[in-house]
PDB file of N, CA and C in Angstrom:
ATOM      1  N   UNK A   1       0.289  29.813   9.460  1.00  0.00           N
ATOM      2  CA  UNK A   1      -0.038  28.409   9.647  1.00  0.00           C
ATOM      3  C   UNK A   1      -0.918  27.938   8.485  1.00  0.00           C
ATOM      4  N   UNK A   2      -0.718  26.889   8.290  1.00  0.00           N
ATOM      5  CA  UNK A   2      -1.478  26.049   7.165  1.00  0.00           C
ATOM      6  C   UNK A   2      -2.730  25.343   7.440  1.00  0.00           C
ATOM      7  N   UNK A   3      -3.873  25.893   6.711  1.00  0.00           N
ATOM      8  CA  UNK A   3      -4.859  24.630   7.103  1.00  0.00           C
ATOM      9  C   UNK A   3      -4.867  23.685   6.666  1.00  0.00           C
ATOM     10  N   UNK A   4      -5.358  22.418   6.856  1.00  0.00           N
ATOM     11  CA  UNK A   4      -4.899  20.770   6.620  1.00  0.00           C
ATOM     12  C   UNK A   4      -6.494  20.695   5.782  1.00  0.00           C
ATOM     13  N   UNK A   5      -6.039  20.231   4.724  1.00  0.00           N
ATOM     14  CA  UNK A   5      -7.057  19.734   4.013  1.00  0.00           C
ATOM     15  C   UNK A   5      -8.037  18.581   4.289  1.00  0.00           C
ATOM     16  N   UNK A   6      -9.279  18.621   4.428  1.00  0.00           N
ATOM     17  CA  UNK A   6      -9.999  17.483   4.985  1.00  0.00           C
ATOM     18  C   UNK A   6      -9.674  15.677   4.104  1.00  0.00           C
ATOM     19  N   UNK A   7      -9.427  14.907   4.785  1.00  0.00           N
ATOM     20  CA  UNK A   7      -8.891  13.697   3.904  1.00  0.00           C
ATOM     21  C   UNK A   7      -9.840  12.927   4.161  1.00  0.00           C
ATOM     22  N   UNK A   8      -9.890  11.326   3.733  1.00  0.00           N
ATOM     23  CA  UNK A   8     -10.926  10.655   3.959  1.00  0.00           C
ATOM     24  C   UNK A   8      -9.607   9.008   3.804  1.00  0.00           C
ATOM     25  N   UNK A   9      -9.822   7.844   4.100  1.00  0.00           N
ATOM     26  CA  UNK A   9      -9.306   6.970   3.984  1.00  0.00           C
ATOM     27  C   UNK A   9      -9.959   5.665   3.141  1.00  0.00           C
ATOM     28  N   UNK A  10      -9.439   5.142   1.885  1.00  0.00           N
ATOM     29  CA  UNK A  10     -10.435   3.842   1.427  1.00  0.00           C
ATOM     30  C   UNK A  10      -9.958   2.964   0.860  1.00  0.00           C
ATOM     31  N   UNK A  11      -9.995   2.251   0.315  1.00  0.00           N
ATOM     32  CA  UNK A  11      -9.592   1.013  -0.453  1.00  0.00           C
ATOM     33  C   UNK A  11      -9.006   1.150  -1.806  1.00  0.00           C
ATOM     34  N   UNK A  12      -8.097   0.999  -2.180  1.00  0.00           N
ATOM     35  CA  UNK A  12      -7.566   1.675  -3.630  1.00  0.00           C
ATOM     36  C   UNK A  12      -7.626   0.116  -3.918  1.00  0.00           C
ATOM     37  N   UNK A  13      -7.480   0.476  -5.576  1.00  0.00           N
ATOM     38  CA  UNK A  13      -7.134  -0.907  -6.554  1.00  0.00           C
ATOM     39  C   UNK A  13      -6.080  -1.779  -6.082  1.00  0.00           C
ATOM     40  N   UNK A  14      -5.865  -3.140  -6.263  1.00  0.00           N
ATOM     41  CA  UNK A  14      -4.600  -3.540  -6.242  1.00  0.00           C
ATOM     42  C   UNK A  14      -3.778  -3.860  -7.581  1.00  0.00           C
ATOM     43  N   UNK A  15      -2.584  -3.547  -7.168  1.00  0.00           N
ATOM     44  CA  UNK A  15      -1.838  -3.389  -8.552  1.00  0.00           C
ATOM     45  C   UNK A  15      -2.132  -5.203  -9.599  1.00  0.00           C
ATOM     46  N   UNK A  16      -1.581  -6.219  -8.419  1.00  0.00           N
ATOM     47  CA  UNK A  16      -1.564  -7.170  -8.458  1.00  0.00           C
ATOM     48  C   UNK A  16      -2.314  -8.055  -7.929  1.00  0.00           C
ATOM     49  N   UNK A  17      -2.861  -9.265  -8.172  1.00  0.00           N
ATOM     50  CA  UNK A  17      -3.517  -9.985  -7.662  1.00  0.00           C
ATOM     51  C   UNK A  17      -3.299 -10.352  -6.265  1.00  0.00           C
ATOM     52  N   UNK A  18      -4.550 -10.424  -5.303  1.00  0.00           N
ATOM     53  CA  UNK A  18      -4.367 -10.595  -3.611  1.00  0.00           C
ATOM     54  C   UNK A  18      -3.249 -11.610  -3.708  1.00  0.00           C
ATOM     55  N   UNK A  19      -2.765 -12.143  -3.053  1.00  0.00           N
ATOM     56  CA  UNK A  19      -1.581 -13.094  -2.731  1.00  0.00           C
ATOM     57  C   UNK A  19       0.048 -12.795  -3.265  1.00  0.00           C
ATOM     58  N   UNK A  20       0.066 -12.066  -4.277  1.00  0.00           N
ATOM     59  CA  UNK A  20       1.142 -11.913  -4.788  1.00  0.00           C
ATOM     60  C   UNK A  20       2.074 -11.840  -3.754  1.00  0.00           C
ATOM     61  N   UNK A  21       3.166 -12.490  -4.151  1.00  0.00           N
ATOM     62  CA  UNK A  21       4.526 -12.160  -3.099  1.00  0.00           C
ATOM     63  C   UNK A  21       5.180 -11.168  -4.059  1.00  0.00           C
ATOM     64  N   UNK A  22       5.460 -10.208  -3.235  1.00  0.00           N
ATOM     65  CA  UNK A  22       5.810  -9.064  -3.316  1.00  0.00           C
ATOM     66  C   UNK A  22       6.875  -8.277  -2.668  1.00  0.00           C
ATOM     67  N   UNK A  23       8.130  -7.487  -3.279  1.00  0.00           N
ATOM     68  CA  UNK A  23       9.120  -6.510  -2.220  1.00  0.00           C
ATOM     69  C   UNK A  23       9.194  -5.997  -2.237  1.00  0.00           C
ATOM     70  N   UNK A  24       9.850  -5.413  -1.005  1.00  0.00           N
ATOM     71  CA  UNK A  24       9.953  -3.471  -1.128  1.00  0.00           C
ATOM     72  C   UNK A  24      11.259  -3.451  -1.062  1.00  0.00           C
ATOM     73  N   UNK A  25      11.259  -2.674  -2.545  1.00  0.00           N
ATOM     74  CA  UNK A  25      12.825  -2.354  -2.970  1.00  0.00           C
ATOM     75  C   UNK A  25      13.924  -1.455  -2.166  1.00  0.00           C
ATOM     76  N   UNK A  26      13.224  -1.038  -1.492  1.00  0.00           N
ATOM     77  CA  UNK A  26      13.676  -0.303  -0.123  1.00  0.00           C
ATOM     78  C   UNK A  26      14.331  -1.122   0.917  1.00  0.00           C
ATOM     79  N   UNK A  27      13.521  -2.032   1.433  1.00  0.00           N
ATOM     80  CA  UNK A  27      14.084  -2.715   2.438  1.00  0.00           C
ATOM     81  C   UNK A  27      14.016  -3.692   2.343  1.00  0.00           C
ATOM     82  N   UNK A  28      14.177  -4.343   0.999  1.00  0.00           N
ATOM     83  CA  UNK A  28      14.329  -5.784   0.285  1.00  0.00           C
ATOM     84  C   UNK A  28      13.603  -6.863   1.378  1.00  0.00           C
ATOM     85  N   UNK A  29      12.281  -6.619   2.242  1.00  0.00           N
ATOM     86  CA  UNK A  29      11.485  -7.478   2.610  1.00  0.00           C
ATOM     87  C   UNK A  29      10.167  -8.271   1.649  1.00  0.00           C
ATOM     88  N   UNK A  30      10.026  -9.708   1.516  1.00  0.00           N
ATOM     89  CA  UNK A  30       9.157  -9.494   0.919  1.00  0.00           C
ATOM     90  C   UNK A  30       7.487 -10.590   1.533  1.00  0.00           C
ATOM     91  N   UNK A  31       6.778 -10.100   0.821  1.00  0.00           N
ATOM     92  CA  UNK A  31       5.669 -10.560   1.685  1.00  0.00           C
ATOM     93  C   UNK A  31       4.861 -10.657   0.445  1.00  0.00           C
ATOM     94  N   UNK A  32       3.106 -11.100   1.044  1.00  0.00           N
ATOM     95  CA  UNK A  32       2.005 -11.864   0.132  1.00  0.00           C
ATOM     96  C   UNK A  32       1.182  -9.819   0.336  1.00  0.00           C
ATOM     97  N   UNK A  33       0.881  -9.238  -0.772  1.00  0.00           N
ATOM     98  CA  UNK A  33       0.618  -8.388  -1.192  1.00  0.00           C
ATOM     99  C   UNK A  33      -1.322  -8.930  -0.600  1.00  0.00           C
ATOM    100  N   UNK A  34      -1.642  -7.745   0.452  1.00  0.00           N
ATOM    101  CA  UNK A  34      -2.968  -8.043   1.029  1.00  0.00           C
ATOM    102  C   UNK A  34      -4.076  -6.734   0.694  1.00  0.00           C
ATOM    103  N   UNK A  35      -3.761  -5.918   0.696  1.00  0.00           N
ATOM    104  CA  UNK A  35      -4.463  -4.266   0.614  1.00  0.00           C
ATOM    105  C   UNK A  35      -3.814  -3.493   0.268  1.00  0.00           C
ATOM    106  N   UNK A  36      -4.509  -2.710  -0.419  1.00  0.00           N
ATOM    107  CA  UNK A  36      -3.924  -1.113  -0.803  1.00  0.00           C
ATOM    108  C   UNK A  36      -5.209  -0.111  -0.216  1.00  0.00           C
ATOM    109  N   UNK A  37      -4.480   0.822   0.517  1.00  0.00           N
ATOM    110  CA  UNK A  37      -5.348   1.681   1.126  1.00  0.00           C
ATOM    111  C   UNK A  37      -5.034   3.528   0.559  1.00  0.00           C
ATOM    112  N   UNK A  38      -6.268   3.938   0.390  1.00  0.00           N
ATOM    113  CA  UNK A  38      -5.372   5.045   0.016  1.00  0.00           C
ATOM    114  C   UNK A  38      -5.971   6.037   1.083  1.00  0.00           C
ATOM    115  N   UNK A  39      -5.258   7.409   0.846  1.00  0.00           N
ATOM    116  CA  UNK A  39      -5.990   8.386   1.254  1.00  0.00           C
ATOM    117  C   UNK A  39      -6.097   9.268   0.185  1.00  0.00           C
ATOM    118  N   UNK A  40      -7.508  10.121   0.075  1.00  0.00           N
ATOM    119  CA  UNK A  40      -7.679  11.179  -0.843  1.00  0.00           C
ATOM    120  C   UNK A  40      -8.196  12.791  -0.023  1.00  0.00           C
ATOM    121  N   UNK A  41      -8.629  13.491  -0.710  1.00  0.00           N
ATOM    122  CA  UNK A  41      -9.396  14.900  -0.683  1.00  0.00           C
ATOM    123  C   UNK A  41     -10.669  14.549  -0.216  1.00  0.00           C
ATOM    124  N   UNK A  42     -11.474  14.697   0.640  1.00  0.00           N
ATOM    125  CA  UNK A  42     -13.022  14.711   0.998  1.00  0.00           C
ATOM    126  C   UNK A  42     -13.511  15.642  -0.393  1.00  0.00           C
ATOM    127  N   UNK A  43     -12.826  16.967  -0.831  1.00  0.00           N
ATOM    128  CA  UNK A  43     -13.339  17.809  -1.733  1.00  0.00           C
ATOM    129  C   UNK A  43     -13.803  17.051  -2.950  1.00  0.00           C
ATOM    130  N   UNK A  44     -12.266  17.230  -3.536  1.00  0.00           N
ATOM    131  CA  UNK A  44     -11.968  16.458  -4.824  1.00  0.00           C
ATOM    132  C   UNK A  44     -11.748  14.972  -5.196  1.00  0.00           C
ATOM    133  N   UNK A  45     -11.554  14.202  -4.531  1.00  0.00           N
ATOM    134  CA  UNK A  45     -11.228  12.584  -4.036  1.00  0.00           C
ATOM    135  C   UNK A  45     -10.364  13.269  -4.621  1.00  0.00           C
ATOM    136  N   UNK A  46      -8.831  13.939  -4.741  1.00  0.00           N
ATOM    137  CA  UNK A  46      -7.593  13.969  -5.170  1.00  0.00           C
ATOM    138  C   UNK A  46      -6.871  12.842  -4.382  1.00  0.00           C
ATOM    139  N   UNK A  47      -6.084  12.048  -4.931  1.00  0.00           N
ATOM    140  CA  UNK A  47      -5.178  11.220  -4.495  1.00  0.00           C
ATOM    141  C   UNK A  47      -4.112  11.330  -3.685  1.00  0.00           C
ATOM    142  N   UNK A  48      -4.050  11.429  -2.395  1.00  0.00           N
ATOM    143  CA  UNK A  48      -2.638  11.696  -1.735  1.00  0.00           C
ATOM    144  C   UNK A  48      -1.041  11.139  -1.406  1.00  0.00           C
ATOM    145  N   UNK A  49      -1.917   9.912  -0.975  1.00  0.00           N
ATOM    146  CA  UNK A  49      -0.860   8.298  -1.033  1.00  0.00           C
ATOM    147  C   UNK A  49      -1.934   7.298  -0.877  1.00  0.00           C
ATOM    148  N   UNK A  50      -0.858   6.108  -1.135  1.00  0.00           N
ATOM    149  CA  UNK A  50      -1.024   4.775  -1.772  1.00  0.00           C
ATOM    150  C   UNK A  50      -0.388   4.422  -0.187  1.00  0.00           C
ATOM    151  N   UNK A  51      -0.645   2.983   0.430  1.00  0.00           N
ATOM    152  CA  UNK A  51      -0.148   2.388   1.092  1.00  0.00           C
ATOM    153  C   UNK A  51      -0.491   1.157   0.488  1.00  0.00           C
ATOM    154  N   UNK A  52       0.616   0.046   0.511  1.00  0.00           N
ATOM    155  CA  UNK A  52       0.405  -1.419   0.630  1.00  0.00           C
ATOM    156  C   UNK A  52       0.459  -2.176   1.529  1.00  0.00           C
ATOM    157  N   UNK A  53      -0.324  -3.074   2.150  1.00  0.00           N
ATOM    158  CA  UNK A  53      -0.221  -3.639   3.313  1.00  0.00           C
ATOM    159  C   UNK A  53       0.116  -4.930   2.695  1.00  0.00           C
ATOM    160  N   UNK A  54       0.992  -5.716   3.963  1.00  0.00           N
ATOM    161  CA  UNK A  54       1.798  -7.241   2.742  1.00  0.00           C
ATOM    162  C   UNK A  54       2.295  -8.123   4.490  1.00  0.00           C
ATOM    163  N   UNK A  55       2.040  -9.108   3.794  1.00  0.00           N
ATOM    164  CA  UNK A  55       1.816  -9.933   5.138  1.00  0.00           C
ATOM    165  C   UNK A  55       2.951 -11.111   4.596  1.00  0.00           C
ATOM    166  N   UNK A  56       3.929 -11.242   5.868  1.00  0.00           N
ATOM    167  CA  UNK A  56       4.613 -12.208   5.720  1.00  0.00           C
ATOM    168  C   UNK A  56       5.043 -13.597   5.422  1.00  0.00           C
ATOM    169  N   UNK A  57       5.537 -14.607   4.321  1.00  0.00           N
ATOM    170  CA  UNK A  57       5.529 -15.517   3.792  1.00  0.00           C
ATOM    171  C   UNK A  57       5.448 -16.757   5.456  1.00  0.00           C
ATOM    172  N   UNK A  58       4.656 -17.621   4.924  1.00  0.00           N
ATOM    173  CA  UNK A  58       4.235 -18.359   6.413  1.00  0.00           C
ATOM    174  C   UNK A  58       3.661 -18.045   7.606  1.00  0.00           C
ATOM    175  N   UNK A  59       2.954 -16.436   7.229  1.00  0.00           N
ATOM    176  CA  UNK A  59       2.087 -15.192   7.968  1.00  0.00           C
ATOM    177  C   UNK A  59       2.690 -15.009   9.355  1.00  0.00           C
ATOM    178  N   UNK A  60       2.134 -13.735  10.043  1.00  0.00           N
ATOM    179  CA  UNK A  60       2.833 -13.154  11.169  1.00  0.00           C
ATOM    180  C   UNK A  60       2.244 -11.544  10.962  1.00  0.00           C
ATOM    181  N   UNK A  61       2.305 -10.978  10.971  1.00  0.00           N
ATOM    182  CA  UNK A  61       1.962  -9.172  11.347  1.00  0.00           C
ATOM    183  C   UNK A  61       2.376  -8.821  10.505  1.00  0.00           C
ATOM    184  N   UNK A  62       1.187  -8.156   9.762  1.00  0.00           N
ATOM    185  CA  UNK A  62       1.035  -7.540   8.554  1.00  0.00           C
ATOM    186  C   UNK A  62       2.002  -6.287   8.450  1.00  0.00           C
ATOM    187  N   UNK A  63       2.981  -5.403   7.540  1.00  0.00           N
ATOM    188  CA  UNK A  63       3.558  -4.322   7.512  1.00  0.00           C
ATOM    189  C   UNK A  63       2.750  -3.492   6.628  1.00  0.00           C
ATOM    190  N   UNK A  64       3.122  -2.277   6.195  1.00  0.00           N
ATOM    191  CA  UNK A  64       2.655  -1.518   5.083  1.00  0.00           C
ATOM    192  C   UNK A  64       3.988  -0.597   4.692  1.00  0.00           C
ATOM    193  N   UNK A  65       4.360  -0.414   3.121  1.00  0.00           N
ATOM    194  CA  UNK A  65       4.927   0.657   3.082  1.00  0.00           C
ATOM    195  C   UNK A  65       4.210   1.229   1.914  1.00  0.00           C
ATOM    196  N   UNK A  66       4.774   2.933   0.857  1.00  0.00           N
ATOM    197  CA  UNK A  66       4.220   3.432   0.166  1.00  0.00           C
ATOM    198  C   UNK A  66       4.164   2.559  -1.300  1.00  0.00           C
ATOM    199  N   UNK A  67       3.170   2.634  -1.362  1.00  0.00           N
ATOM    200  CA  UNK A  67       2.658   1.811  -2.831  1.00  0.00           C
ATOM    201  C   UNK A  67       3.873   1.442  -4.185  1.00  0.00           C
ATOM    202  N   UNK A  68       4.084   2.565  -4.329  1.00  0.00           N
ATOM    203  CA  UNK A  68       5.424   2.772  -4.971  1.00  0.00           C
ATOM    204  C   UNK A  68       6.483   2.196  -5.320  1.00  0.00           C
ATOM    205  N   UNK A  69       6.938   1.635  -4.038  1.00  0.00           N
ATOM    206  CA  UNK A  69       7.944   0.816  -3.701  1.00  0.00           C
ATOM    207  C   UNK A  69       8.167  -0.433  -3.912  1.00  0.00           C
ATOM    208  N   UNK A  70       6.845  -1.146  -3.821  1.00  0.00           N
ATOM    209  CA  UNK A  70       6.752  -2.505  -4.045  1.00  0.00           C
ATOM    210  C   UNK A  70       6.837  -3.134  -5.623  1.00  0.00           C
ATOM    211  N   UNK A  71       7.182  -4.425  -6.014  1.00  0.00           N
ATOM    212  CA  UNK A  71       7.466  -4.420  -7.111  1.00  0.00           C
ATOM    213  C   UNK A  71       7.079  -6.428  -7.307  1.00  0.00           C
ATOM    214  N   UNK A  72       6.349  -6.847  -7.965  1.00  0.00           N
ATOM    215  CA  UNK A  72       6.084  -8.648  -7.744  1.00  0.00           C
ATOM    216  C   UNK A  72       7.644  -9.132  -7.998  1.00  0.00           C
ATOM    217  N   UNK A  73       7.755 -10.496  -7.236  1.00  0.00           N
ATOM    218  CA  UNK A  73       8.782 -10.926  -6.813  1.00  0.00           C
ATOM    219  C   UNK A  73       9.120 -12.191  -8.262  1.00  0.00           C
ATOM    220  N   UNK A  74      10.398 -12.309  -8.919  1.00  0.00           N
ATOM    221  CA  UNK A  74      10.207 -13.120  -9.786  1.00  0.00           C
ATOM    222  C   UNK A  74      10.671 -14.253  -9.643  1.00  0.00           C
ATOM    223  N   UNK A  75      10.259 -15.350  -9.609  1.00  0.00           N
ATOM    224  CA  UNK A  75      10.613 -16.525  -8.775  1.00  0.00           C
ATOM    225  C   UNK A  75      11.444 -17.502 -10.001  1.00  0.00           C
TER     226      UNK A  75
END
């Protein structure tokens, strides 16, 4: 069995400025780019994942997918 490395949860940079409308090339939804949360290492702050949280155009319940994915929308 594996022991699980101690993690911690916090606020990462945003790629783009708060509001950006933004999609995820994945599931071609797109929304106003609100937080990036990450998780790291308690040890090392090593970086584990990126989440973006992105809130829907004319708002409604915020989603999140992996940081990665998202890409600003070109109007």
């Amino acid at each position: 069995m594996t022991e699980r490395i101690p993690t911690t949860l916090c606020t990462g940079k945003l790629p783009y400025p708060a509001g950006t409308l933004v999609v995820d090339r994945i599931s071609e939804r797109t929304g106003h780019l609100v937080y990036i949360l990450e998780e790291r290492t308690k040890e090392k702050y090593k970086l584990i994942s990126s989440q973006a949280f992105m809130r829907p155009v004319g708002g409604g319940i915020e989603w999140d997918v992996p940081l990665d994915r998202i890409r600003p929308v070109v109007e």
